[in-house]
N, C-alpha and C. Protein backbone atom coordinates (compact mmCIF):
# COMPACT_ATOMS: atom_id res chain seq x y z
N UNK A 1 21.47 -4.07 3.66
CA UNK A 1 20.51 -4.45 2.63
C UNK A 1 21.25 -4.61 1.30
N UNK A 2 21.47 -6.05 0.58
CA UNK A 2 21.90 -5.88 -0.64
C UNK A 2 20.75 -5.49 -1.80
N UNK A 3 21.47 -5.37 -3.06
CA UNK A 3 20.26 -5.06 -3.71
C UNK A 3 19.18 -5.52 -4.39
N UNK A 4 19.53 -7.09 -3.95
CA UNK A 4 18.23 -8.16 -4.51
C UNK A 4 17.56 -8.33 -2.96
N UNK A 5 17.80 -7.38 -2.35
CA UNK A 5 16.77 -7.43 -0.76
C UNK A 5 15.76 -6.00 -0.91
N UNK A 6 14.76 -6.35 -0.39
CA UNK A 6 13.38 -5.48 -0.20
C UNK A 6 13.93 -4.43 0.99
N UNK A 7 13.53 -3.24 0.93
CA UNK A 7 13.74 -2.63 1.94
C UNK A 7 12.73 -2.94 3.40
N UNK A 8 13.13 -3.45 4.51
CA UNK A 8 12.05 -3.03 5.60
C UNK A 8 11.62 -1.99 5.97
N UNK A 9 10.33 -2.12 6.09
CA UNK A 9 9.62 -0.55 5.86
C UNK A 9 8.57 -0.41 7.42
N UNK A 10 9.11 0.21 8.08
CA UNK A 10 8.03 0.59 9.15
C UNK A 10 7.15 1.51 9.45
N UNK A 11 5.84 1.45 9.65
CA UNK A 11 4.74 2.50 9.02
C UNK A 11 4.11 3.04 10.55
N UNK A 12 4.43 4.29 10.69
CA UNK A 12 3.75 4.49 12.31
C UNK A 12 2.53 5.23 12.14
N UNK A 13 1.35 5.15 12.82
CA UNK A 13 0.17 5.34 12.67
C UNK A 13 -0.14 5.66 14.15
N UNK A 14 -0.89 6.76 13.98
CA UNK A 14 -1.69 6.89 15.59
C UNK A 14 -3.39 7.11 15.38
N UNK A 15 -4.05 6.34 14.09
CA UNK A 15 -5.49 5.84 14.60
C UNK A 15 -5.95 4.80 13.42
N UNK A 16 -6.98 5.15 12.78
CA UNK A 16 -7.91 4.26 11.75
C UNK A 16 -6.68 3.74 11.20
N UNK A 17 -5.53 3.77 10.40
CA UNK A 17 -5.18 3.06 9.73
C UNK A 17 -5.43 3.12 8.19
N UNK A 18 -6.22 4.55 7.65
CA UNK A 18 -6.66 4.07 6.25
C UNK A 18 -5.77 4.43 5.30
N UNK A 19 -4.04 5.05 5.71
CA UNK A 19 -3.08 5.21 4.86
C UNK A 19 -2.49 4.02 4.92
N UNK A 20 -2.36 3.52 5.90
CA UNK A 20 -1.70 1.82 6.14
C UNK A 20 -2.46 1.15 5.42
N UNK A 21 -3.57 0.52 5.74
CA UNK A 21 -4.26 -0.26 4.25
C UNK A 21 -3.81 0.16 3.05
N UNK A 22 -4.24 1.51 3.11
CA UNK A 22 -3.39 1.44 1.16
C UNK A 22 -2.43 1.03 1.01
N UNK A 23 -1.27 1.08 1.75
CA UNK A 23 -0.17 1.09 1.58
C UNK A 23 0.02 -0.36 1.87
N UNK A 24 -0.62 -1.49 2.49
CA UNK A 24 -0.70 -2.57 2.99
C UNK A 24 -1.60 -2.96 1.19
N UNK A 25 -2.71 -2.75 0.99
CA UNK A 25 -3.40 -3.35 -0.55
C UNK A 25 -1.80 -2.69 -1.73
N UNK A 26 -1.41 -1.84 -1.37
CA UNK A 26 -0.23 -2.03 -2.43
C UNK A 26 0.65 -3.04 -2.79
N UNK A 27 1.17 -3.07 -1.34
CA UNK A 27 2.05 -4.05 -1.25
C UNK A 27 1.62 -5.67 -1.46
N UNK A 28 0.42 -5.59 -1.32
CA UNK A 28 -0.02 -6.79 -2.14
C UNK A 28 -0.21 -7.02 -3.37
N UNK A 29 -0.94 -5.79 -4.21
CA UNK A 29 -1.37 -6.01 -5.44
C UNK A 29 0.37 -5.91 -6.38
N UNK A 30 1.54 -5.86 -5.64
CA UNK A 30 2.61 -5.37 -6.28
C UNK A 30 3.04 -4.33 -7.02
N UNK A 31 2.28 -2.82 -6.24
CA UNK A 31 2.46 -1.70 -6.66
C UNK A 31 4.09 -1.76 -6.08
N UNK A 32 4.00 -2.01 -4.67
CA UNK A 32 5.41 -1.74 -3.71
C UNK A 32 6.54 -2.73 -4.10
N UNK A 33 6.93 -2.73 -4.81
CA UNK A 33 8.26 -3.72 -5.40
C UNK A 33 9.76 -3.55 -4.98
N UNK A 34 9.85 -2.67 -4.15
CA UNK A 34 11.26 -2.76 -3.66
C UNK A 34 11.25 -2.42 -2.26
N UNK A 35 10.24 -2.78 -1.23
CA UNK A 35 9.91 -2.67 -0.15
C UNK A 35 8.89 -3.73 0.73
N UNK A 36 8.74 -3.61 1.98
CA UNK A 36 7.74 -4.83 2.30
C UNK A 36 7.62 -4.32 3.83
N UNK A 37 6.24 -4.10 4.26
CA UNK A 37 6.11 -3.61 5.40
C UNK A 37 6.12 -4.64 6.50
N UNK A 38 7.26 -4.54 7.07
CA UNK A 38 7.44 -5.50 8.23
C UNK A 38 7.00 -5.08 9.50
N UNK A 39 6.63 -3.94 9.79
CA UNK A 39 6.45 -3.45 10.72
C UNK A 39 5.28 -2.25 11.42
N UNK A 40 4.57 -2.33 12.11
CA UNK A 40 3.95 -0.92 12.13
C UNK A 40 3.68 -0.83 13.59
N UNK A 41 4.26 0.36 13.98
CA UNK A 41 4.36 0.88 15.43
C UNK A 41 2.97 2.24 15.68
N UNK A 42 2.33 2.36 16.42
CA UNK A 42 1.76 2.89 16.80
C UNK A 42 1.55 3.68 18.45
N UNK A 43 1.63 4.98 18.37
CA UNK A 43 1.36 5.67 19.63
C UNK A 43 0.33 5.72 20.30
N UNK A 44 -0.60 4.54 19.56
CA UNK A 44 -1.84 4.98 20.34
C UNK A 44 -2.19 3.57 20.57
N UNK A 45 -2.74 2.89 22.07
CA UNK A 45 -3.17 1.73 22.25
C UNK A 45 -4.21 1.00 21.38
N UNK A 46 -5.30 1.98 21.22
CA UNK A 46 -7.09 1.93 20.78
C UNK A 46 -6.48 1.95 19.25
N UNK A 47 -5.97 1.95 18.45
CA UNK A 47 -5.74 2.63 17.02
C UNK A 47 -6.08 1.29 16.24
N UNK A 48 -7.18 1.69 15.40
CA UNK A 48 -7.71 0.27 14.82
C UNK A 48 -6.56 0.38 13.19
N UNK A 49 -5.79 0.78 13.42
CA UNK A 49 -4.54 0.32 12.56
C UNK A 49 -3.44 -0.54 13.15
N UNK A 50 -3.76 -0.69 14.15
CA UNK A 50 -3.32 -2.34 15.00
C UNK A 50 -3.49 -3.51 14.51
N UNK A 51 -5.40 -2.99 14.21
CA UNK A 51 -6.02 -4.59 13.98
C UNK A 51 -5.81 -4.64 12.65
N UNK A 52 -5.78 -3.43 11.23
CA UNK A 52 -5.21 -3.57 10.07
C UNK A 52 -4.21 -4.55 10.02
N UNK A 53 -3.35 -4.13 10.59
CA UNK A 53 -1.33 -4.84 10.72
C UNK A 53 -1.75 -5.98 11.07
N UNK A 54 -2.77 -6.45 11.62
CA UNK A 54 -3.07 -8.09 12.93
C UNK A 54 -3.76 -8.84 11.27
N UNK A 55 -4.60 -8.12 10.97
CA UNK A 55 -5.49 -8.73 9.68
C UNK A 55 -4.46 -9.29 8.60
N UNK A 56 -2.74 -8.28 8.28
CA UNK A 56 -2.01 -8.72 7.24
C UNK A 56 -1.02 -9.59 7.30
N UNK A 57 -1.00 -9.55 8.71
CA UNK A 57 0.01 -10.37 9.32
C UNK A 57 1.23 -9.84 9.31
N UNK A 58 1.15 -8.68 10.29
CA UNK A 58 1.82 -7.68 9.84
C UNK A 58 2.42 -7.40 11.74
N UNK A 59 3.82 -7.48 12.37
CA UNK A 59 4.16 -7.68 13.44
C UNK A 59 3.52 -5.80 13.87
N UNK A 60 2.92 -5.97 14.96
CA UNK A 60 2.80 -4.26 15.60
C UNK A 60 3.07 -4.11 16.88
N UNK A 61 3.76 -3.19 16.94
CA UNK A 61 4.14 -2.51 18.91
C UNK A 61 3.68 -1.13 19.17
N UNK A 62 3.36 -1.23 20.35
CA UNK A 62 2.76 -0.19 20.63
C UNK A 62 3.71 0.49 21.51
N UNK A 63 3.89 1.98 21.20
CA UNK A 63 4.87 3.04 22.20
C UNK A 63 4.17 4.36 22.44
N UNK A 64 3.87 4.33 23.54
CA UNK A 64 3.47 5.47 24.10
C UNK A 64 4.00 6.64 24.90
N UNK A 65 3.81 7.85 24.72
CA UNK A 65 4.64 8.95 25.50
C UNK A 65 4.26 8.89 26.81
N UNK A 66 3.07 8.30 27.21
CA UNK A 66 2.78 8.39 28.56
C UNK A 66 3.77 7.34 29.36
N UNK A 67 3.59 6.05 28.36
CA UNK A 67 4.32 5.12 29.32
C UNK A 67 5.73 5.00 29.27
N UNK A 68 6.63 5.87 28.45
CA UNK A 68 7.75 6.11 28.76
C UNK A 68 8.14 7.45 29.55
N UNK A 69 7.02 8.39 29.52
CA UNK A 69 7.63 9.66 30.21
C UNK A 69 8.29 10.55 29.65
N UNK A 70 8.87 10.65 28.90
CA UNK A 70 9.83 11.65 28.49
C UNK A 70 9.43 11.78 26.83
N UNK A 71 9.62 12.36 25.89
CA UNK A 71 9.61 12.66 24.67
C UNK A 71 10.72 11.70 24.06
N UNK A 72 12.09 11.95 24.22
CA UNK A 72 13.33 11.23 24.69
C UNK A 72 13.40 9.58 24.32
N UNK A 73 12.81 9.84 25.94
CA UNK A 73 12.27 7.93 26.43
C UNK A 73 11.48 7.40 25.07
N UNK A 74 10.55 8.05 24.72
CA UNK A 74 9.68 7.59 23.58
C UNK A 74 10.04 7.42 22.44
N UNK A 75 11.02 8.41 21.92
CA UNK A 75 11.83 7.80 20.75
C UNK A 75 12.33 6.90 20.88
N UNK A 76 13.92 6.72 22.41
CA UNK A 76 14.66 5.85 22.78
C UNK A 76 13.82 4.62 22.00
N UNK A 77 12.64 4.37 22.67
CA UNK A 77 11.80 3.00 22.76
C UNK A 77 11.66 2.69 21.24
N UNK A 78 11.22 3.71 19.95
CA UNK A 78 10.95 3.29 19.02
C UNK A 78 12.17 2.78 18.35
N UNK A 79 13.21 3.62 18.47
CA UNK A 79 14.51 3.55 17.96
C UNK A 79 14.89 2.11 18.07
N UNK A 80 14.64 1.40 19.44
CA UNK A 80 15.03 -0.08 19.73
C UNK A 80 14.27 -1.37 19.06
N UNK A 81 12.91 -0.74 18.96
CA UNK A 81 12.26 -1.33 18.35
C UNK A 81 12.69 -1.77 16.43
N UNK A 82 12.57 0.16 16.02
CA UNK A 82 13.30 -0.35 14.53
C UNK A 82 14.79 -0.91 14.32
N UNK A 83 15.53 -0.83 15.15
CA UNK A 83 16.88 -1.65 15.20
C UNK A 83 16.44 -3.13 15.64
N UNK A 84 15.18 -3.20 16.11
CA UNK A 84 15.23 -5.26 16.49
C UNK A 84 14.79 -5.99 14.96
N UNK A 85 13.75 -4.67 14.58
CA UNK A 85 12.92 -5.21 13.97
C UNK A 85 14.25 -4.93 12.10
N UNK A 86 15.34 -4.46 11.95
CA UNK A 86 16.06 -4.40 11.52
C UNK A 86 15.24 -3.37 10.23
N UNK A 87 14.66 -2.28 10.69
CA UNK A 87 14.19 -1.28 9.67
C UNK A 87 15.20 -0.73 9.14
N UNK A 88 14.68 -0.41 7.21
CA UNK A 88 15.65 0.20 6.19
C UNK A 88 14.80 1.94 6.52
N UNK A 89 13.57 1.84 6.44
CA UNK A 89 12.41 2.88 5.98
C UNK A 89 11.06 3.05 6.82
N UNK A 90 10.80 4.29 6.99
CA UNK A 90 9.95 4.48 8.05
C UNK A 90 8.82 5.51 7.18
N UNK A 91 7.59 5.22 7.14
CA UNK A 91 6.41 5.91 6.50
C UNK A 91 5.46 6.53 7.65
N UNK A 92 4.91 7.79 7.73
CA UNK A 92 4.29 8.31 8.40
C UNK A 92 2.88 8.24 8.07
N UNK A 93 2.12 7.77 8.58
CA UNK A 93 0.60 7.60 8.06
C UNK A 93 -0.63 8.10 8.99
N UNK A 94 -0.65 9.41 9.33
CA UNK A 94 -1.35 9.68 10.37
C UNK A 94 -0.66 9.28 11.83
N UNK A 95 0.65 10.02 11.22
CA UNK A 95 1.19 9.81 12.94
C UNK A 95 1.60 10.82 13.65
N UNK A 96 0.47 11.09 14.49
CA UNK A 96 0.22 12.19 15.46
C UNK A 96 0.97 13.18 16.28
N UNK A 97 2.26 12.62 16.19
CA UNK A 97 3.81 13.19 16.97
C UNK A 97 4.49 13.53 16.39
N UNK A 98 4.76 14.44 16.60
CA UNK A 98 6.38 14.98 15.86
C UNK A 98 7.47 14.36 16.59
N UNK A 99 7.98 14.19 16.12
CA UNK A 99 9.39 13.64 15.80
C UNK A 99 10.87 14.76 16.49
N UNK A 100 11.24 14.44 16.92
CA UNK A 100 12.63 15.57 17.36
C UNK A 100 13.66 15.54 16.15
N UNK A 101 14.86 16.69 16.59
CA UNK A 101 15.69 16.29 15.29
C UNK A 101 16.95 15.34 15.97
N UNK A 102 16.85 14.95 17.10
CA UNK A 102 17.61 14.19 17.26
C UNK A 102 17.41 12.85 16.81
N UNK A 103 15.65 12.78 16.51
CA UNK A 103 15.61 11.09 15.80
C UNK A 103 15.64 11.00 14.50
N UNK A 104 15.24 12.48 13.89
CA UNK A 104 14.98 12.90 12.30
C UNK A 104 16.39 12.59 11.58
N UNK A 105 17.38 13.14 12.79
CA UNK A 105 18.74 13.24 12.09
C UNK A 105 19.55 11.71 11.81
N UNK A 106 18.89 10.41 12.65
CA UNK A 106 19.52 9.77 12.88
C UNK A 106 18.97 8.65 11.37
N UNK A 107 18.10 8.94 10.75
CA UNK A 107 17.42 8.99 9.46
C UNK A 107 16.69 9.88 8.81
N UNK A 108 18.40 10.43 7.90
CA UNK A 108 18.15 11.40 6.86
C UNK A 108 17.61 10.57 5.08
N UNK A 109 16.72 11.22 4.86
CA UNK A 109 16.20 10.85 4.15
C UNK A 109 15.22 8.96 3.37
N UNK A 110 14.77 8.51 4.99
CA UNK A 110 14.60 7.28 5.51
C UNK A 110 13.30 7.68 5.98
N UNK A 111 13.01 9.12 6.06
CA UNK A 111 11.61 8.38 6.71
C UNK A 111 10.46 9.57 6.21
N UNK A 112 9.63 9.44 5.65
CA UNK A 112 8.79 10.01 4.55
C UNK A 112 7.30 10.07 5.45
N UNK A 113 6.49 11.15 4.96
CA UNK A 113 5.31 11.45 5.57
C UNK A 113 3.71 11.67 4.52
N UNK A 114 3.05 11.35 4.79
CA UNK A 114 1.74 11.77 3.53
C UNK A 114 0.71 12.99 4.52
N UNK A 115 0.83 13.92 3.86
CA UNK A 115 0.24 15.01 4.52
C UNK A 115 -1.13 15.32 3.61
N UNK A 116 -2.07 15.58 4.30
CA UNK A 116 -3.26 16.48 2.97
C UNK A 116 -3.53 17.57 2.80
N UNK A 117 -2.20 17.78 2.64
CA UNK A 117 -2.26 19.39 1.90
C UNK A 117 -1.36 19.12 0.78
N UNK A 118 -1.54 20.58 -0.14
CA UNK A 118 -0.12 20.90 -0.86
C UNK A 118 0.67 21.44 -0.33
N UNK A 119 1.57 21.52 0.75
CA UNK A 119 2.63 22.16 1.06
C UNK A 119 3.30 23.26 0.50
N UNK A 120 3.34 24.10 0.63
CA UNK A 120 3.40 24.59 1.87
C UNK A 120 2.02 25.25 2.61
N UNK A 121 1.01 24.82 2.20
CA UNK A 121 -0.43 25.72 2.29
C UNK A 121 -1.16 24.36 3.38
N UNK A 122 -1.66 25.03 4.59
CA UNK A 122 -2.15 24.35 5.68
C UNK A 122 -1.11 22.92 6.07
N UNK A 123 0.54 22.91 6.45
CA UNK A 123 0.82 22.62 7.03
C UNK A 123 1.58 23.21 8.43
N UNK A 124 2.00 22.32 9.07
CA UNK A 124 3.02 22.71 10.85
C UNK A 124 2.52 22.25 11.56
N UNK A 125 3.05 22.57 12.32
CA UNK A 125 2.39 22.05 13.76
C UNK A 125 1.09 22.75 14.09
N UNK A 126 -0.04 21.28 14.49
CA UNK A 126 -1.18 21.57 14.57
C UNK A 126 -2.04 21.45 13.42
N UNK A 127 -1.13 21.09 12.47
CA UNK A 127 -2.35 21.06 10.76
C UNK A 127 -2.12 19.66 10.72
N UNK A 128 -3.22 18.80 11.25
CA UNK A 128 -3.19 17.44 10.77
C UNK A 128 -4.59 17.10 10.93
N UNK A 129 -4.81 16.04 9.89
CA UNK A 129 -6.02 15.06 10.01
C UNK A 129 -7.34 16.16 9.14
N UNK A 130 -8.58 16.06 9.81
CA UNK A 130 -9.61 17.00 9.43
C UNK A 130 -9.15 18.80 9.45
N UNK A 131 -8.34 18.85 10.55
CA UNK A 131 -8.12 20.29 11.00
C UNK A 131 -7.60 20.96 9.38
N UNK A 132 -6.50 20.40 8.39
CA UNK A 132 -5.93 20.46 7.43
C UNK A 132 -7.27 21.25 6.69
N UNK A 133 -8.30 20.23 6.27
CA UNK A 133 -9.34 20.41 5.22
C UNK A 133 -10.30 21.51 5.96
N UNK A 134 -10.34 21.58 7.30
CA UNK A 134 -11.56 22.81 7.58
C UNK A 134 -10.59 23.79 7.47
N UNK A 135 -8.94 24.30 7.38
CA UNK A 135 -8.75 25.31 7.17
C UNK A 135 -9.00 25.57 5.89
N UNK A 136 -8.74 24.75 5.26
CA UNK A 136 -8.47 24.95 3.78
C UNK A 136 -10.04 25.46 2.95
N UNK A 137 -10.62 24.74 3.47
CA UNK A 137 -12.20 25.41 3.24
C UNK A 137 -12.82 26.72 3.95
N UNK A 138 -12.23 26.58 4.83
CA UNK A 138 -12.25 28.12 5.82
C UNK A 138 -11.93 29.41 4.46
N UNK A 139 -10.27 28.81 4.30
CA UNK A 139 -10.17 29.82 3.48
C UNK A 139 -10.06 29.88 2.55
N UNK A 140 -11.41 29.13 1.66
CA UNK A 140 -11.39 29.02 0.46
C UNK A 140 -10.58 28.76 -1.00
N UNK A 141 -9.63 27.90 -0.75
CA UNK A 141 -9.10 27.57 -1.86
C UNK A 141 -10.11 26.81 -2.66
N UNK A 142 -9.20 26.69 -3.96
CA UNK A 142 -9.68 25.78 -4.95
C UNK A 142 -9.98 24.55 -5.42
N UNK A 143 -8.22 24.45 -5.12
CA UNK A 143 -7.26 23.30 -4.99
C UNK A 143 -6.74 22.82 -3.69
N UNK A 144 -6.95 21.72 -3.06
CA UNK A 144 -6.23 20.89 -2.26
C UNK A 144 -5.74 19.75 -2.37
N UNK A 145 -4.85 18.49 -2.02
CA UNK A 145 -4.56 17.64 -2.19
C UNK A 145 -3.72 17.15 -0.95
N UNK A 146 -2.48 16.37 -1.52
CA UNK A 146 -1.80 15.54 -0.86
C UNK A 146 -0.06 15.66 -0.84
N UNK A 147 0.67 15.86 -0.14
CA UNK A 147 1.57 15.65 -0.27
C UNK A 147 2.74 14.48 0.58
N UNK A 148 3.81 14.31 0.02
CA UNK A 148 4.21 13.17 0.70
C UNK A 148 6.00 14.09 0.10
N UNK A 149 6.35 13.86 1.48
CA UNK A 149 7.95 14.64 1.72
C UNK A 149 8.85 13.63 2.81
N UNK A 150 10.21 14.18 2.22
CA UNK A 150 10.92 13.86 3.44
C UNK A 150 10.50 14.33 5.08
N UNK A 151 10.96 13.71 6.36
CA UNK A 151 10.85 14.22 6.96
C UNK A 151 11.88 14.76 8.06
N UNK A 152 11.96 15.93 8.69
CA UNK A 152 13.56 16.00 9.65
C UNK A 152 12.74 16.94 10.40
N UNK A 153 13.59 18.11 11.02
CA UNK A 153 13.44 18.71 12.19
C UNK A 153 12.06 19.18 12.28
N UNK A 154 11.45 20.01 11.20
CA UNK A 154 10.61 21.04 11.22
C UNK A 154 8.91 20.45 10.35
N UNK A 155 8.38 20.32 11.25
CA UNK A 155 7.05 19.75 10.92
C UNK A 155 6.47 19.96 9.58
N UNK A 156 6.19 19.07 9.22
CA UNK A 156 6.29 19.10 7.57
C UNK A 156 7.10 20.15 6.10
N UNK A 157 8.18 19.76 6.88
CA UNK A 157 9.48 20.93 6.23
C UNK A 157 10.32 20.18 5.29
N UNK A 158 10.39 19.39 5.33
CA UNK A 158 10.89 18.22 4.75
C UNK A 158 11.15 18.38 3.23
N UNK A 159 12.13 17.64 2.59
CA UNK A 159 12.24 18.39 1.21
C UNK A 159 10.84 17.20 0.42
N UNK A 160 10.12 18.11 -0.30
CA UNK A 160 8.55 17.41 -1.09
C UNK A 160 9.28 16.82 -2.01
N UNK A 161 8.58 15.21 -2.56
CA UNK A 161 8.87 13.99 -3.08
C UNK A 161 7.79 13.97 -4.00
N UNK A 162 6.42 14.14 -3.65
CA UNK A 162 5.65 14.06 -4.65
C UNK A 162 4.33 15.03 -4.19
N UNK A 163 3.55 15.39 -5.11
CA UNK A 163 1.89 16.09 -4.79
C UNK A 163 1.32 15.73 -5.67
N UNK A 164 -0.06 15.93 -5.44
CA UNK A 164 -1.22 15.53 -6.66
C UNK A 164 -2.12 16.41 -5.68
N UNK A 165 -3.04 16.79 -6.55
CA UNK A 165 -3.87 17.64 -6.16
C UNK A 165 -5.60 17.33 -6.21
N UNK A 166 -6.89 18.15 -5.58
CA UNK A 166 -7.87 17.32 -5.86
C UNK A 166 -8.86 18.84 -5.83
N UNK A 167 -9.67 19.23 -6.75
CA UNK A 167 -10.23 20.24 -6.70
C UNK A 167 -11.56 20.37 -5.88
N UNK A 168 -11.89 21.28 -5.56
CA UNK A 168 -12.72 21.27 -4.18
C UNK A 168 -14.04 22.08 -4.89
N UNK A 169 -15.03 20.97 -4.67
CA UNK A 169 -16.39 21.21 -5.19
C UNK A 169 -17.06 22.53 -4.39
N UNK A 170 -17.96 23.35 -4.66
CA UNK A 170 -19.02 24.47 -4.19
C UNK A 170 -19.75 23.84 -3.26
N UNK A 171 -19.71 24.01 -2.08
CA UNK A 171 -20.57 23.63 -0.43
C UNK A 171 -19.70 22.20 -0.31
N UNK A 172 -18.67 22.13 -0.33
CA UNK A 172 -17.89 20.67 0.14
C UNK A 172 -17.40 20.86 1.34
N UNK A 173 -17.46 19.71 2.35
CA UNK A 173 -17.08 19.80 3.76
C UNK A 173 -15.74 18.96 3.81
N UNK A 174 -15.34 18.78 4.98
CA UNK A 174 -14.21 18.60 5.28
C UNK A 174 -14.37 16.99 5.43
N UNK A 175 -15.20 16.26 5.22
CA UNK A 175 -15.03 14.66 5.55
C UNK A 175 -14.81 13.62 4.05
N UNK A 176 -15.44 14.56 3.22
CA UNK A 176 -15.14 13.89 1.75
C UNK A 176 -13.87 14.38 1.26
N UNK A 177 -13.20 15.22 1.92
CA UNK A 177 -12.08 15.62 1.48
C UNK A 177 -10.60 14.96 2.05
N UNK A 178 -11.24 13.85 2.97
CA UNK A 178 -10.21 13.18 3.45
C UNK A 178 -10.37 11.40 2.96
N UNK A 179 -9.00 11.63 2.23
CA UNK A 179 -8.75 10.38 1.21
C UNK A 179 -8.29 9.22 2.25
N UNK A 180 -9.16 8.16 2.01
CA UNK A 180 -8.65 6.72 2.62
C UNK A 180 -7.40 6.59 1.81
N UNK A 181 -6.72 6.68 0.71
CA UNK A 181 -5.45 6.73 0.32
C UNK A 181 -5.21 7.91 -0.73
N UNK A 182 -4.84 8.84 0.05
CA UNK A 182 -4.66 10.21 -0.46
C UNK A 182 -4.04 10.31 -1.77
N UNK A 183 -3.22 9.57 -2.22
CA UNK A 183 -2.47 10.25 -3.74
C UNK A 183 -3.43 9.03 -4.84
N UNK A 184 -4.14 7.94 -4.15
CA UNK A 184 -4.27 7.35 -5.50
C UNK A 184 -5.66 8.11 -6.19
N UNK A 185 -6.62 8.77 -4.63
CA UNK A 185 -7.47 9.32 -5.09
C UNK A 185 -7.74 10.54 -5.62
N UNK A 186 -6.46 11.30 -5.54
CA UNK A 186 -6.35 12.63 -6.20
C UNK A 186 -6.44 12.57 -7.51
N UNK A 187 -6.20 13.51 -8.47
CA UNK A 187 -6.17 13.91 -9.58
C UNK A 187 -4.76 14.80 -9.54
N UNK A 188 -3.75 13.77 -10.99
CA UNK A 188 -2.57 14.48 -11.16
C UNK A 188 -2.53 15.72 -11.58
């Protein structure tokens, strides 16, 4: 990549798609200026962040753990994919798998995640999606939000890049608390 080139950016998603749209209306309105999403891979067949990527004209493949078998096999497959598709950058947007450190390692500091929490509070393995916000209301915090980190071995361990936070109203449930684009709707 020289430096009057955009980075290729591949965005993996395993359902709705509503971090990919944002991140897809960015890259249009020219928030994203040194990047351009060429790509978005998904683990899940049904994932209407398929038809997002199909709507932008946006190339998508689908890789599944079932149909490769192995954990392994399933990276193998993505790995070939972002080498065809000649990826700089990889964005996590509701993507349902962890990652090994044998693929984490092979892009250090290349591939970034948006979590809804503040980190370190309701993430790891097993804190994703709604589950995040009913703990967090479970156990009563104040404050919740968004964070977005590197990513490598250890499930959302990653060194943190940015947070914004969003304060949590008296009798609030867990479905308004999940942002169709988590950092623009927070509060810094």
């Amino acid at each position: 990549m020289s430096v009057t080139d955009k980075a290729r950016i591949a965005v993996l998603v395993s359902g709705g798609g509503t971090n990919l749209q944002a991140l897809i209306d960015a890259s249009e309105s020219g928030t994203i200026k040194s990047g351009e999403i060429s790509l978005v891979i998904s683990n899940n067949p049904s994932a209407y962040a398929i038809k997002r990527a199909e709507l932008a004209g946006i190339d998508a493949a689908i890789v599944t753990k079932k149909e490769c078998g192995t954990q392994q096999a399933f990276e193998n497959k993505i790995i070939e994919i972002l080498t065809e598709y000649n990826i700089d950058f990889m964005i996590l947007a509701g993507f349902m798998s962890i990652l090994s450190e044998e693929f984490t390692s092979k892009y250090p500091k290349r591939i970034i995640n948006v979590h809804p929490s503040l980190i370190p509070s309701f993430c790891g393995k097993g804190f994703y999606g709604l589950r995040v916000h009913e703990a967090a209301l479970e156990y009563g915090v104040k404050v919740t939000g968004a964070t977005v980190h590197y990513v490598n071995e250890i499930p959302d361990g990653g060194e943190i890049i940015l947070q914004k936070s969003v304060s949590i109203n008296k009798n609030e449930t867990p479905e308004p608390l999940i942002c169709s684009a988590p950092l623009p709707r927070c509060e810094g």
